[in-house]
C-alpha atoms as a PDB file:
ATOM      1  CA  UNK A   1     136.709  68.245  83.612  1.00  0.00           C
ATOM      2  CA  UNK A   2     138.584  68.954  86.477  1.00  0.00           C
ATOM      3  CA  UNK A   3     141.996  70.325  85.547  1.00  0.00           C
ATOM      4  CA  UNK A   4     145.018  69.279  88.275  1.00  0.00           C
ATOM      5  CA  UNK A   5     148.034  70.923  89.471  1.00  0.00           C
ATOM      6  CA  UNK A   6     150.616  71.438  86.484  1.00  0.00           C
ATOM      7  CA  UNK A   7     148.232  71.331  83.596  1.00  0.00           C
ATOM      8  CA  UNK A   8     148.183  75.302  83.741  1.00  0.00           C
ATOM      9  CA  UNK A   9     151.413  77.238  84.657  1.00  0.00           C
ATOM     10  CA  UNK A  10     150.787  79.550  87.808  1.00  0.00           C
ATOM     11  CA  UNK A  11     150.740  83.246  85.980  1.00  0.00           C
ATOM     12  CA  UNK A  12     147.295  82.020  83.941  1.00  0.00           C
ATOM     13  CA  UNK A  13     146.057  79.781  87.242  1.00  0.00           C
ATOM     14  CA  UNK A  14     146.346  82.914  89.886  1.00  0.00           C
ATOM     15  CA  UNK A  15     144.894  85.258  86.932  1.00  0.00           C
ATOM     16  CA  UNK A  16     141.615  82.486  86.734  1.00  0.00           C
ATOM     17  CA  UNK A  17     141.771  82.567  90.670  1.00  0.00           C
ATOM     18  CA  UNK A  18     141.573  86.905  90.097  1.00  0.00           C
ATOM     19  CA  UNK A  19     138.471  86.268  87.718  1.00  0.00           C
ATOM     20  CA  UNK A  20     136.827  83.270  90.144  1.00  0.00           C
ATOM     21  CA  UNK A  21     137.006  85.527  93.019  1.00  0.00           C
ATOM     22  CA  UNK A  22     135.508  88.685  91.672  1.00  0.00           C
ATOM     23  CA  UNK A  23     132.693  86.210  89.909  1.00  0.00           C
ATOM     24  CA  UNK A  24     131.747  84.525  92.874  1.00  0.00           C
ATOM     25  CA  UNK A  25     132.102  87.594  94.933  1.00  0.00           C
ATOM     26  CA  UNK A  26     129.671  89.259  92.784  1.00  0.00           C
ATOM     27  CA  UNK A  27     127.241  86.604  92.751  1.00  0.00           C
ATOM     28  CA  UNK A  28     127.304  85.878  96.640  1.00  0.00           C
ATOM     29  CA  UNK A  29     126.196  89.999  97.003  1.00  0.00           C
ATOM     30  CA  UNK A  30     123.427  89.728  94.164  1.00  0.00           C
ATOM     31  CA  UNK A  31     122.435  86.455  96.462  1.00  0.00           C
ATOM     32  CA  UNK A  32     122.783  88.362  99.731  1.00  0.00           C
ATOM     33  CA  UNK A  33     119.843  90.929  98.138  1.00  0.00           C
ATOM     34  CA  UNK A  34     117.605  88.344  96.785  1.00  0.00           C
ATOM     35  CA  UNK A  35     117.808  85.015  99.257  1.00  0.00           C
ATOM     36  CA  UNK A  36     115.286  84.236 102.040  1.00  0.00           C
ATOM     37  CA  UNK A  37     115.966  82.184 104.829  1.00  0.00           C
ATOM     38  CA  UNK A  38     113.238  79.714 103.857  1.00  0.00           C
ATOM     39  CA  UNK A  39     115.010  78.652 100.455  1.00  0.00           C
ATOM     40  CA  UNK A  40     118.296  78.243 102.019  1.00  0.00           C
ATOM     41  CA  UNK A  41     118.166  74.520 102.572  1.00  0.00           C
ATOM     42  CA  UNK A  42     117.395  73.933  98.814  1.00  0.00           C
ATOM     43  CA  UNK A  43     120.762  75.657  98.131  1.00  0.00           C
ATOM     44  CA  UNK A  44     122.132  73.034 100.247  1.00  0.00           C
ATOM     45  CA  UNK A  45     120.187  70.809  98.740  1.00  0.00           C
ATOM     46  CA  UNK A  46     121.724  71.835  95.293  1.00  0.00           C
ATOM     47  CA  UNK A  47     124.848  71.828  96.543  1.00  0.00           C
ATOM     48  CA  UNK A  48     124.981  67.655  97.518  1.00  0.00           C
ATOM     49  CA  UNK A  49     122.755  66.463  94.543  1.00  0.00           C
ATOM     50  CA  UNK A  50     125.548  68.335  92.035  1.00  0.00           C
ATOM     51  CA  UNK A  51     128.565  66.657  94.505  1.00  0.00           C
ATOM     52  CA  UNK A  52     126.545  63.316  93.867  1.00  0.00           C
ATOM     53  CA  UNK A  53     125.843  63.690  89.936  1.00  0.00           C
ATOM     54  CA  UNK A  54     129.720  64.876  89.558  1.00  0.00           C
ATOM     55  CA  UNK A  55     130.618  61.147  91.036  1.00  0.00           C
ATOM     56  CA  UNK A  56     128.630  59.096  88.610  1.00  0.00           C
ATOM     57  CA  UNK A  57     130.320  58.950  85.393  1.00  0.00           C
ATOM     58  CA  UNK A  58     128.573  58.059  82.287  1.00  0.00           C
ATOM     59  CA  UNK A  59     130.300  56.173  79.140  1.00  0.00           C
ATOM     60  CA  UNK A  60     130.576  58.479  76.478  1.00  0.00           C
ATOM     61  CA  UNK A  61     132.797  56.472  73.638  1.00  0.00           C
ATOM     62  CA  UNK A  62     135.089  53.444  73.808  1.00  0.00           C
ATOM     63  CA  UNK A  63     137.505  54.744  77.108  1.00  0.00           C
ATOM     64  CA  UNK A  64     136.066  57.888  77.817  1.00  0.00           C
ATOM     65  CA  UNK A  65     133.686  59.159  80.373  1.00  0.00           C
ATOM     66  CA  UNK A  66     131.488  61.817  81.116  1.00  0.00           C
ATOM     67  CA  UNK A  67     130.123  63.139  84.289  1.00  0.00           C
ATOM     68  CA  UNK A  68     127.421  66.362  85.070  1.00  0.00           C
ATOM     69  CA  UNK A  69     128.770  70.107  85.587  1.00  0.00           C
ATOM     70  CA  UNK A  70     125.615  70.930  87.033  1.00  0.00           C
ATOM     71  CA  UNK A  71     125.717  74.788  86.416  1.00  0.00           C
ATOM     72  CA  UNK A  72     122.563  74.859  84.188  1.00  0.00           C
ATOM     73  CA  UNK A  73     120.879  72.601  86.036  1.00  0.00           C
ATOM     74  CA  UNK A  74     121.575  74.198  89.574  1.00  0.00           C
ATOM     75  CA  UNK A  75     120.095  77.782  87.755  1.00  0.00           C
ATOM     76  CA  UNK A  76     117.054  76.465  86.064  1.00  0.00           C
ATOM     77  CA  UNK A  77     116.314  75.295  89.818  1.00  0.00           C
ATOM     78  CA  UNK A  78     117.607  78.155  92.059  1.00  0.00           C
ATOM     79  CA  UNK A  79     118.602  81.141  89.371  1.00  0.00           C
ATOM     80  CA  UNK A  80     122.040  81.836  88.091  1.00  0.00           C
ATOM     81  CA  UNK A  81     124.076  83.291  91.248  1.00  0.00           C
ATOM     82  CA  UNK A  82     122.977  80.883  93.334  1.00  0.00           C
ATOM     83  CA  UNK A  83     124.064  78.517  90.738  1.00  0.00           C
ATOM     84  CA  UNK A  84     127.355  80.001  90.928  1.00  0.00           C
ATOM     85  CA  UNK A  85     127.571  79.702  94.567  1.00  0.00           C
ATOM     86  CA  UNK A  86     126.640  76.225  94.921  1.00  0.00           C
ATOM     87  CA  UNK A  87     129.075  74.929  91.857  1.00  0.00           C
ATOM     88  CA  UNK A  88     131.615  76.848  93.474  1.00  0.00           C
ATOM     89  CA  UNK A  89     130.988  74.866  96.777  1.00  0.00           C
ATOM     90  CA  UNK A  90     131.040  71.679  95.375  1.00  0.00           C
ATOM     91  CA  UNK A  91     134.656  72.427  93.360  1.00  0.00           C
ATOM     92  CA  UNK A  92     136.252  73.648  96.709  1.00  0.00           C
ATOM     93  CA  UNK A  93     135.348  70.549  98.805  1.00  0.00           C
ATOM     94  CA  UNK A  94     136.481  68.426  95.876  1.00  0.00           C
ATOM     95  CA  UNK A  95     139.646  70.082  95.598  1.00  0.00           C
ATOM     96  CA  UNK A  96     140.332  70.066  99.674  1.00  0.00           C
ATOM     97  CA  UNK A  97     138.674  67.196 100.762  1.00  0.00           C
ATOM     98  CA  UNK A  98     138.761  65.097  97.773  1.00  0.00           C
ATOM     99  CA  UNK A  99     141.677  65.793  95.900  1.00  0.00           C
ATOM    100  CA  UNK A 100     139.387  66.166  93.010  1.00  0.00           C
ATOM    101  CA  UNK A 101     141.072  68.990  90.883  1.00  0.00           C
ATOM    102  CA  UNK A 102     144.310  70.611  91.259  1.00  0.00           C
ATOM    103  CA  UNK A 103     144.524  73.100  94.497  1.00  0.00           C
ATOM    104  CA  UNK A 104     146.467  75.752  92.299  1.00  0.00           C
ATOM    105  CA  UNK A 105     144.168  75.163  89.699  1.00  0.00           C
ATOM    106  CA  UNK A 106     141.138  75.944  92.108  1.00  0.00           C
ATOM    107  CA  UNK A 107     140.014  79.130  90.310  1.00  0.00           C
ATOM    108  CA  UNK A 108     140.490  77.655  86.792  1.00  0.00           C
ATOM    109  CA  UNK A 109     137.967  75.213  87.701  1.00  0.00           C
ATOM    110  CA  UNK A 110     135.525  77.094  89.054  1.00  0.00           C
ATOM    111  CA  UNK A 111     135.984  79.821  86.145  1.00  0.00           C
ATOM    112  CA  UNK A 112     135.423  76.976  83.800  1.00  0.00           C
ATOM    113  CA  UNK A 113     132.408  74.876  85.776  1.00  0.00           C
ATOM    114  CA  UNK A 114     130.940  77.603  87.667  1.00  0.00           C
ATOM    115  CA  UNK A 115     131.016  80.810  86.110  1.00  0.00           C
ATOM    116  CA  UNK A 116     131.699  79.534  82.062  1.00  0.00           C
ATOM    117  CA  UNK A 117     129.072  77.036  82.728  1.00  0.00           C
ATOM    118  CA  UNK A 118     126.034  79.470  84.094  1.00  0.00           C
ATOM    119  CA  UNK A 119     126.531  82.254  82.387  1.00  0.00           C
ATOM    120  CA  UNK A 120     126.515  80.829  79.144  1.00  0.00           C
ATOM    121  CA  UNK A 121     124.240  78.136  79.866  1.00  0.00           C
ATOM    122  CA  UNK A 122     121.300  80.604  81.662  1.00  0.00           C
ATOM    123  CA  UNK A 123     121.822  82.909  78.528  1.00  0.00           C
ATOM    124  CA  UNK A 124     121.275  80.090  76.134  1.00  0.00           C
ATOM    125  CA  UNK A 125     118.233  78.782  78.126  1.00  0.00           C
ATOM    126  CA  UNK A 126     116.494  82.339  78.400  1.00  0.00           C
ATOM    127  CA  UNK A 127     117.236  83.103  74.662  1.00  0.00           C
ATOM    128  CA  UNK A 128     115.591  78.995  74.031  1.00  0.00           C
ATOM    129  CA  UNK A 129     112.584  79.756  76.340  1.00  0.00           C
ATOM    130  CA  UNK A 130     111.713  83.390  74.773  1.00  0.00           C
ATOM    131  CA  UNK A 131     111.466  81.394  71.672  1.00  0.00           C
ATOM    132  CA  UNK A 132     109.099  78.488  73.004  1.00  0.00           C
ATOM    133  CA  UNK A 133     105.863  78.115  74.984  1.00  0.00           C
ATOM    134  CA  UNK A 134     105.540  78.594  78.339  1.00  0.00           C
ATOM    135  CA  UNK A 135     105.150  75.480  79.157  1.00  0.00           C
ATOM    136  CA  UNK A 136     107.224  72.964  81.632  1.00  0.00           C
ATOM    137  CA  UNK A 137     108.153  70.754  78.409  1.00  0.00           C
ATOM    138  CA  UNK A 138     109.708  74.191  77.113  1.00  0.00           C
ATOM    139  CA  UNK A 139     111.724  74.468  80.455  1.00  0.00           C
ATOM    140  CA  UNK A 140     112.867  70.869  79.713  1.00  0.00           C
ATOM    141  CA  UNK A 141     114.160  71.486  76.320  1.00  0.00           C
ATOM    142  CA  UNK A 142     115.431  74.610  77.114  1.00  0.00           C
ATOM    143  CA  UNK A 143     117.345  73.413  79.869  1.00  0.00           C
ATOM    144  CA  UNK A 144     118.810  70.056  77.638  1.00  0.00           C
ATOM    145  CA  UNK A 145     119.881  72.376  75.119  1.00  0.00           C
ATOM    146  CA  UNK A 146     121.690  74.577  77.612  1.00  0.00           C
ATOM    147  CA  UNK A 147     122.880  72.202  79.483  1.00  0.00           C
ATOM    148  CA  UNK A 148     124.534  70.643  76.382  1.00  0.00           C
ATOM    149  CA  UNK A 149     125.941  74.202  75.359  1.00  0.00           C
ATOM    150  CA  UNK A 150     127.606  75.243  78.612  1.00  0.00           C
ATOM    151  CA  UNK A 151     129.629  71.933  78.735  1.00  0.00           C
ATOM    152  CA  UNK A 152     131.261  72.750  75.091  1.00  0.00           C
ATOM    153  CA  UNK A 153     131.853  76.164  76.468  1.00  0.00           C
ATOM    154  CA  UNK A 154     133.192  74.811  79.529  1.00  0.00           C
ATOM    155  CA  UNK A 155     135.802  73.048  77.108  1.00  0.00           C
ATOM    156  CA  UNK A 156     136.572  76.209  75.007  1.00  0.00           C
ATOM    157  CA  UNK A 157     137.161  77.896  78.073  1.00  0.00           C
ATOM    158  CA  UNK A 158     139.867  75.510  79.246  1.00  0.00           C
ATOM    159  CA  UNK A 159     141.659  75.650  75.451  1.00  0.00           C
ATOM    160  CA  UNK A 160     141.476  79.048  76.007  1.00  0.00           C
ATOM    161  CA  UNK A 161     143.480  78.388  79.166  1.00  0.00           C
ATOM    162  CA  UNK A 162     146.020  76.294  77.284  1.00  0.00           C
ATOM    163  CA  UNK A 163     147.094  78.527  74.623  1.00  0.00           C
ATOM    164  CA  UNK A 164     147.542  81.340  77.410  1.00  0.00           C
ATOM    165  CA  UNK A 165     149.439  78.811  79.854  1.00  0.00           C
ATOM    166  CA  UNK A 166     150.029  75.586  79.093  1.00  0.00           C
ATOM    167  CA  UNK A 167     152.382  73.296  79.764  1.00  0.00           C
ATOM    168  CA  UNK A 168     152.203  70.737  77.138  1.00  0.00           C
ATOM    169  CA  UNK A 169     153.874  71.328  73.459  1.00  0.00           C
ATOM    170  CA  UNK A 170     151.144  70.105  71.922  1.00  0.00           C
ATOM    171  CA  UNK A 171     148.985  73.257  69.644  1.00  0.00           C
ATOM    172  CA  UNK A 172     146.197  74.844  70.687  1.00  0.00           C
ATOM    173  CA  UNK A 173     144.013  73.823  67.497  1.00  0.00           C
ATOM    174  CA  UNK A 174     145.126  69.987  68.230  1.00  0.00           C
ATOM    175  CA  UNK A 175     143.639  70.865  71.132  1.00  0.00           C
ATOM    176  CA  UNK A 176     140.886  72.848  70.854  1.00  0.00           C
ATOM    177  CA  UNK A 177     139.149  69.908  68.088  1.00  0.00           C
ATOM    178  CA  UNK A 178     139.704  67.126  70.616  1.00  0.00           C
ATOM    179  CA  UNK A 179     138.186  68.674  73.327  1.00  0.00           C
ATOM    180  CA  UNK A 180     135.801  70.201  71.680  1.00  0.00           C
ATOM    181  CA  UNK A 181     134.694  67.041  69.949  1.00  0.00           C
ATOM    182  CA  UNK A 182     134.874  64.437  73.146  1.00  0.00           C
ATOM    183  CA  UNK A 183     132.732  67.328  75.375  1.00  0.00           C
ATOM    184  CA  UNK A 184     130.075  67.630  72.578  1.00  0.00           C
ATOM    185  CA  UNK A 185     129.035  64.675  73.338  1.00  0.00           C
ATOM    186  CA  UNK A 186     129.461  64.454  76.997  1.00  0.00           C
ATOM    187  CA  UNK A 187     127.215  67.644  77.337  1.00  0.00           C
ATOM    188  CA  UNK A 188     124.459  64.826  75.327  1.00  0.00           C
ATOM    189  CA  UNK A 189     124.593  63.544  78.566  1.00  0.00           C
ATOM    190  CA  UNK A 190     124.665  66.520  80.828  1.00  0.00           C
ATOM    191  CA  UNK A 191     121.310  67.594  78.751  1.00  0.00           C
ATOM    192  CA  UNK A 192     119.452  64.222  79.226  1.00  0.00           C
ATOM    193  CA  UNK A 193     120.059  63.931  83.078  1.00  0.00           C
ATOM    194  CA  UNK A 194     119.643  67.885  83.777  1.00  0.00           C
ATOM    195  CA  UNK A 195     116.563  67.390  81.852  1.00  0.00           C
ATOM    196  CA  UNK A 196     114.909  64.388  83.874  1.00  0.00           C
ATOM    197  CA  UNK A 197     116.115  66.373  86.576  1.00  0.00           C
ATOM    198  CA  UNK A 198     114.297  69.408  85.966  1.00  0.00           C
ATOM    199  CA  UNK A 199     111.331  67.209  84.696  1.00  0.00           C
ATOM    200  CA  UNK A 200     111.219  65.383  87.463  1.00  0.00           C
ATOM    201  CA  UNK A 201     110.822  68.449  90.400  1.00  0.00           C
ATOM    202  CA  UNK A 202     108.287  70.455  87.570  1.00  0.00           C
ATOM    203  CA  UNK A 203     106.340  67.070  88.087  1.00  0.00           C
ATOM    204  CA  UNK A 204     106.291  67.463  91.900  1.00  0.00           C
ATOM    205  CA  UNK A 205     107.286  71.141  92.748  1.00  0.00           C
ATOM    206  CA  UNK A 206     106.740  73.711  90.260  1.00  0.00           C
ATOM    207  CA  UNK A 207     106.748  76.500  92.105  1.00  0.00           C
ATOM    208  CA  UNK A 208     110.313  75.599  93.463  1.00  0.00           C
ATOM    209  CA  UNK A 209     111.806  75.657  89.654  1.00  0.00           C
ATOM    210  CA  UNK A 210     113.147  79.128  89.552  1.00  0.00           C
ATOM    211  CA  UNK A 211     113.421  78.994  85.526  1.00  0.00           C
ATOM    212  CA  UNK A 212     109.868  78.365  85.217  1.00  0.00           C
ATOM    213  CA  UNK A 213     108.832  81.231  87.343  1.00  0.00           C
ATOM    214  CA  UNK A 214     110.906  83.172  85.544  1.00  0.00           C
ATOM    215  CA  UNK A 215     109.561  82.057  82.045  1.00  0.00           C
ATOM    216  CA  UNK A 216     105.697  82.165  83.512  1.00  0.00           C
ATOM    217  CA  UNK A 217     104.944  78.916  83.280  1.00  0.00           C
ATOM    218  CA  UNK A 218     102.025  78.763  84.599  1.00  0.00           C
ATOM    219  CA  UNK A 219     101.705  76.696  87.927  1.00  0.00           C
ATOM    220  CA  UNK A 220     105.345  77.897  88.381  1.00  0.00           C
ATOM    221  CA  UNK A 221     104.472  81.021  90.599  1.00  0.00           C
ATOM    222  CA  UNK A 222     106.525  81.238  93.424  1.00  0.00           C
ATOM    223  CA  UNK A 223     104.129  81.646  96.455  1.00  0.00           C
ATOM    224  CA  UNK A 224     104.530  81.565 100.003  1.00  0.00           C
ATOM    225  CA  UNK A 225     106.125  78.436 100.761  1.00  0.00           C
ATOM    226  CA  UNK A 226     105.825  77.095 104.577  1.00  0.00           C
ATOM    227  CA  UNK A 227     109.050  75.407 105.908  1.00  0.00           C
ATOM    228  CA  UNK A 228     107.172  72.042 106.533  1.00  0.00           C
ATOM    229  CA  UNK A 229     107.282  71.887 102.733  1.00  0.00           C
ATOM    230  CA  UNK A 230     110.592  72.865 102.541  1.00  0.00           C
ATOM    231  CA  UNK A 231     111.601  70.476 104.712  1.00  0.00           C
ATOM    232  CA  UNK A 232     109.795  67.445 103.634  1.00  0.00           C
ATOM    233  CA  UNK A 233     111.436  68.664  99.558  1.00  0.00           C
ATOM    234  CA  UNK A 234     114.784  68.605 101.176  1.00  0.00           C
ATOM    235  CA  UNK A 235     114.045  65.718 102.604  1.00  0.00           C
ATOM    236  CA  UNK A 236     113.205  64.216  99.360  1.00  0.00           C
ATOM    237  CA  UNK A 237     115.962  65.273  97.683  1.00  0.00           C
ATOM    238  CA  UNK A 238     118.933  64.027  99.747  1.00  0.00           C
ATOM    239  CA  UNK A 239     116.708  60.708  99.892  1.00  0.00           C
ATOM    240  CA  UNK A 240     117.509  61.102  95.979  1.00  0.00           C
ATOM    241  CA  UNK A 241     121.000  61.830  96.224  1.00  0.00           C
ATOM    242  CA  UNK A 242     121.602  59.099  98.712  1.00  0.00           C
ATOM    243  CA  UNK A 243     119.937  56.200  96.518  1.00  0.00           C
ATOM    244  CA  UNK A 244     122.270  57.457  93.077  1.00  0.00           C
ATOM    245  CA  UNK A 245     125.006  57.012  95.399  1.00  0.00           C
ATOM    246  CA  UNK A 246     124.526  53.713  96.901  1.00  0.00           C
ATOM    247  CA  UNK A 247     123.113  52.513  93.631  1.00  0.00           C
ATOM    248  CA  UNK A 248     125.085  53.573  91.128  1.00  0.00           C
ATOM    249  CA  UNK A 249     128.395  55.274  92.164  1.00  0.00           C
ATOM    250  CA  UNK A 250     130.196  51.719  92.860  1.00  0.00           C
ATOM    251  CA  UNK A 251     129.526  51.077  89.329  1.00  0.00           C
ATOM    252  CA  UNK A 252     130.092  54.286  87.448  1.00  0.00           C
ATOM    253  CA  UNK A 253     132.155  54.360  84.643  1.00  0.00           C
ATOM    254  CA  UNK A 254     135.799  54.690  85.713  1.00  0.00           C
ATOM    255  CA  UNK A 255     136.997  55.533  82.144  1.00  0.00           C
ATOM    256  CA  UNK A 256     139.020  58.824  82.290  1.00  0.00           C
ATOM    257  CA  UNK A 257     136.732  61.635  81.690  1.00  0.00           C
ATOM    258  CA  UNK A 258     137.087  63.995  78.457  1.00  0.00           C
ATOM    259  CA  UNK A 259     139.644  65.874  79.788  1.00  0.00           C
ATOM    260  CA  UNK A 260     141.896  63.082  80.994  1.00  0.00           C
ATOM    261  CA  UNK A 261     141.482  61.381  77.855  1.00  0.00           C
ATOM    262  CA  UNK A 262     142.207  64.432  75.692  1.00  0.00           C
ATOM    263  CA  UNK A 263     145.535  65.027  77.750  1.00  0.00           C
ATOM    264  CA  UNK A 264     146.500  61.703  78.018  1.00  0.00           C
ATOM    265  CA  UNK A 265     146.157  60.961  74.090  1.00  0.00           C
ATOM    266  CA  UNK A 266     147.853  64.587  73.573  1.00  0.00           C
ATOM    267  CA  UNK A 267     150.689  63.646  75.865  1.00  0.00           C
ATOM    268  CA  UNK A 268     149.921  66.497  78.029  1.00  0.00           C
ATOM    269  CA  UNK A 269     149.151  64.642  81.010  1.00  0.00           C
ATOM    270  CA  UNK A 270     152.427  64.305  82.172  1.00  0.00           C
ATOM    271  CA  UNK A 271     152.485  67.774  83.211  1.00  0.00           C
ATOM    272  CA  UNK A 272     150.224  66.699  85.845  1.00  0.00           C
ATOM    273  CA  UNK A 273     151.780  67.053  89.324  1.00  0.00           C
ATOM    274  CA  UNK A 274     149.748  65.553  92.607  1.00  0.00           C
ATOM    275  CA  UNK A 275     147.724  67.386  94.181  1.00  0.00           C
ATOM    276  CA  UNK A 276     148.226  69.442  97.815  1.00  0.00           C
ATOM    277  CA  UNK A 277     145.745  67.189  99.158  1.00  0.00           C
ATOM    278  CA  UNK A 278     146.441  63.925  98.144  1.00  0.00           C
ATOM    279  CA  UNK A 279     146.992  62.769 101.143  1.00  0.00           C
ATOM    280  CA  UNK A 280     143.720  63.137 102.222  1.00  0.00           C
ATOM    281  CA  UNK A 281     141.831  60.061 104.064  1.00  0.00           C
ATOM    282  CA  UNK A 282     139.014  60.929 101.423  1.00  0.00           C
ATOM    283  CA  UNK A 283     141.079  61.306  98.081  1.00  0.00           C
ATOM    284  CA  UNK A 284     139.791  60.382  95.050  1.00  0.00           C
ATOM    285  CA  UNK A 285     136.450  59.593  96.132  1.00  0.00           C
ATOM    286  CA  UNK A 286     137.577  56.943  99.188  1.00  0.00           C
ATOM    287  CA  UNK A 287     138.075  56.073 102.627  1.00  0.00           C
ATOM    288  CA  UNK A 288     141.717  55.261 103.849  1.00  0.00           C
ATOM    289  CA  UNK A 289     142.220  52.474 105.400  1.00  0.00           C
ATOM    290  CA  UNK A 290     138.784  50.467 103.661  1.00  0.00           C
ATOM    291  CA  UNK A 291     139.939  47.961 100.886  1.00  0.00           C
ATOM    292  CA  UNK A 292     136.605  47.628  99.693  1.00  0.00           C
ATOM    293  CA  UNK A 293     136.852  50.163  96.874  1.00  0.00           C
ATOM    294  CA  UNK A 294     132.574  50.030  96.338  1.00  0.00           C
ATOM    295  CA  UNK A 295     132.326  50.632 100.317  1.00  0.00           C
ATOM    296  CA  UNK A 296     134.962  53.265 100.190  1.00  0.00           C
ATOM    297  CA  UNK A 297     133.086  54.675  97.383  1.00  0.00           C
ATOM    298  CA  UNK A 298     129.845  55.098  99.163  1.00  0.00           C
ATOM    299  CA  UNK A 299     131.312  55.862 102.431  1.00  0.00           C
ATOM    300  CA  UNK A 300     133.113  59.085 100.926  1.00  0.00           C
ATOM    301  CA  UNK A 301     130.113  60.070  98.843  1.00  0.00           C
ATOM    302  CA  UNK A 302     128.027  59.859 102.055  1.00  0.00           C
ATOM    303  CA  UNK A 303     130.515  62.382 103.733  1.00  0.00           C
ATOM    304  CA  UNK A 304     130.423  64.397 100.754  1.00  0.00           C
ATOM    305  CA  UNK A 305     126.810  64.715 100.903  1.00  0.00           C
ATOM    306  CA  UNK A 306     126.634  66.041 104.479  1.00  0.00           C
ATOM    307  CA  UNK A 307     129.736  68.512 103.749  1.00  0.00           C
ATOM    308  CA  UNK A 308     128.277  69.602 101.070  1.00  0.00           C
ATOM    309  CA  UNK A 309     124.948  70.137 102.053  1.00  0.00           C
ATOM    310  CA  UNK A 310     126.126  72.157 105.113  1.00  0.00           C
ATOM    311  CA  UNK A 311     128.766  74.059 103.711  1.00  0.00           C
ATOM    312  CA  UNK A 312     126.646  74.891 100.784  1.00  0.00           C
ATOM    313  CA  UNK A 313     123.490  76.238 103.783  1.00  0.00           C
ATOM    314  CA  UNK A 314     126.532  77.687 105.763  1.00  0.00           C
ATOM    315  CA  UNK A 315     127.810  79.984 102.757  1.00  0.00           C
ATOM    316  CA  UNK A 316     123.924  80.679 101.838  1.00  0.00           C
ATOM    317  CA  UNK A 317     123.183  81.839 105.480  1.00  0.00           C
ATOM    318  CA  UNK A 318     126.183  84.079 105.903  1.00  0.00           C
ATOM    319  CA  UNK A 319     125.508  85.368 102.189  1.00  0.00           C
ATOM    320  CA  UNK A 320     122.171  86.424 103.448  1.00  0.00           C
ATOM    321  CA  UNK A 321     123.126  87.991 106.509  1.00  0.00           C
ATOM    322  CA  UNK A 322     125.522  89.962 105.084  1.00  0.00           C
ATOM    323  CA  UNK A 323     124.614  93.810 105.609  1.00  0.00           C
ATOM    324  CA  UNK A 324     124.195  95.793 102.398  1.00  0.00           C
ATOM    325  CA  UNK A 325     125.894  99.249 101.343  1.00  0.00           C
ATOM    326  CA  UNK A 326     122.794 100.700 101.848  1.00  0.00           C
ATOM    327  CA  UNK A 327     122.848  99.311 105.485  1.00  0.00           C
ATOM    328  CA  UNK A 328     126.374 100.167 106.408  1.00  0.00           C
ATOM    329  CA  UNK A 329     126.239 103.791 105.209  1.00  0.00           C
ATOM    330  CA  UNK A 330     123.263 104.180 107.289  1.00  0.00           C
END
């Protein structure tokens, strides 16, 4: 759902990039107050596995793809501004490095995958798990069903975009229903893999599922947690992230996603304009210079990982050592 350069005119782009700021802004103070040191590699951690799950596209219908937002499943796992943090990560290095997503349309996308995404999906899963046991199989569902929700509201969000700014001539309830439609069932997907996500580390590593705690599940209690186990998690996890890459990414589905489909069968995607950084030696998810387009693949997704996963620690670290009102008054 990434939206390039020339989709959006620049007026309703900088005015996202206004809302993006003061969202992430917000959320990076609430995570300065709340973060310890010890759960800043899972951050980092969050950061890479979302970069990894946003490369695999899924089939969704007959020449579309899908791929994950990660926002729900990022604050079910580390809480909702963290969540923001890390998305927002992810959409900056794949608008810089990758040319993933329109540079002017930076804020739009992180409005629409960060902040749409994880405040509507944490509200639906709270509302979802007030309703249900406290059990991990409620923190499953609850997470599936908000997963599913914050990708349609990802979607309204960007219509919402269009009829304020956009460049096509095409109506805004043309294309409200076709991105609506396509996304409902791309966020099917979204829900199933958050889900075995989530699943999965309640299966291993209660305690480090931040929604769980939250709920009460019980087992979930956050205790003291030594950095040994930290590490050895971590380690786990980018063992994870590497094997979906390797594995799958050279043979994800390379349909156009719901949004490219929607704006190609609108005739909007000749708007389009290239991005800032398509020159760059790792654009669209390669390597220049390497023919082999599954090698490229893997080689780029590699580099991704370890950007990622260090940016994502980097912006946790200085988040965390960032003195607080309280602090500089005194």
């Amino acid at each position: 759902m990434h939206i390039p350069d020339g989709f959006i005119n620049l007026p309703t782009s900088l005015g996202a990039a206004t809302v993006a700021a003061g969202g992430v802004g917000a959320s990076l103070r609430q995570v300065g107050r709340t973060l310890r040191d010890r759960a800043i590699p899972l951050a980092g951690l969050a950061a890479a596995f979302v970069f990894v799950l946003q490369m695999l596209n899924f089939p969704v219908a007959a020449g579309t793809s899908g791929h994950v937002l990660g926002g729900v499943l990022a604050a079910v796992l580390l809480g909702p501004w963290i969540a923001v943090v890390v998305v927002t990560v992810v959409m900056v290095i794949q608008a810089l490095v990758f040319a993933d997503g329109g540079v002017s349309a930076l804020g739009l996308n992180v409005v629409n995958m960060a902040l749409v995404t994880v405040l509507v999906g944490w509200l639906v899963f709270r509302g979802i798990s007030l309703l249900l046991p406290r059990t991990g199989t409620s923190i499953v569902i609850a997470t599936m069903v908000a997963s599913w929700a914050s990708v349609v509201a990802a979607s309204v969000a960007f219509v919402m975009e269009y009829a304020l700014g956009g460049g096509g001539q095409v109506s805004v309830a043309t294309v409200f229903r076709a991105m609506v439609g396509v996304h409902a069932f791309i966020g099917i997907g979204e829900g199933l893999i958050a889900g075995l996500v989530v699943s999965a580390v309640l299966a291993a590593r209660p305690d480090l599922v931040y929604g769980a705690a939250i709920v009460g599940v019980k087992g979930a209690q956050r205790a003291r947690v030594g950095r040994a186990t930290i590490a050895s998690f971590v380690l786990a996890g980018v063992t994870a992230a590497v094997l979906l890459l390797v594995v799958v990414a050279p043979h994800a589905a390379s349909s156009p996603d719901g949004l490219e489909r929607v704006a190609t069968d609108q005739g909007i995607a000749g708007t389009a304009v290239d991005s800032a950084t398509a020159g760059s030696p790792f654009a669209d998810y390669g390597i220049s210079g390497i023919e082999n387009q599954p090698l490229g693949t893997i080689l780029a997704g590699l580099a991704g990982i370890v950007i990622t996963f260090l940016i994502g620690g980097l912006v946790m670290r200085w988040s965390s050592r960032r003195p607080s009102r309280e602090e500089v008054r005194s």
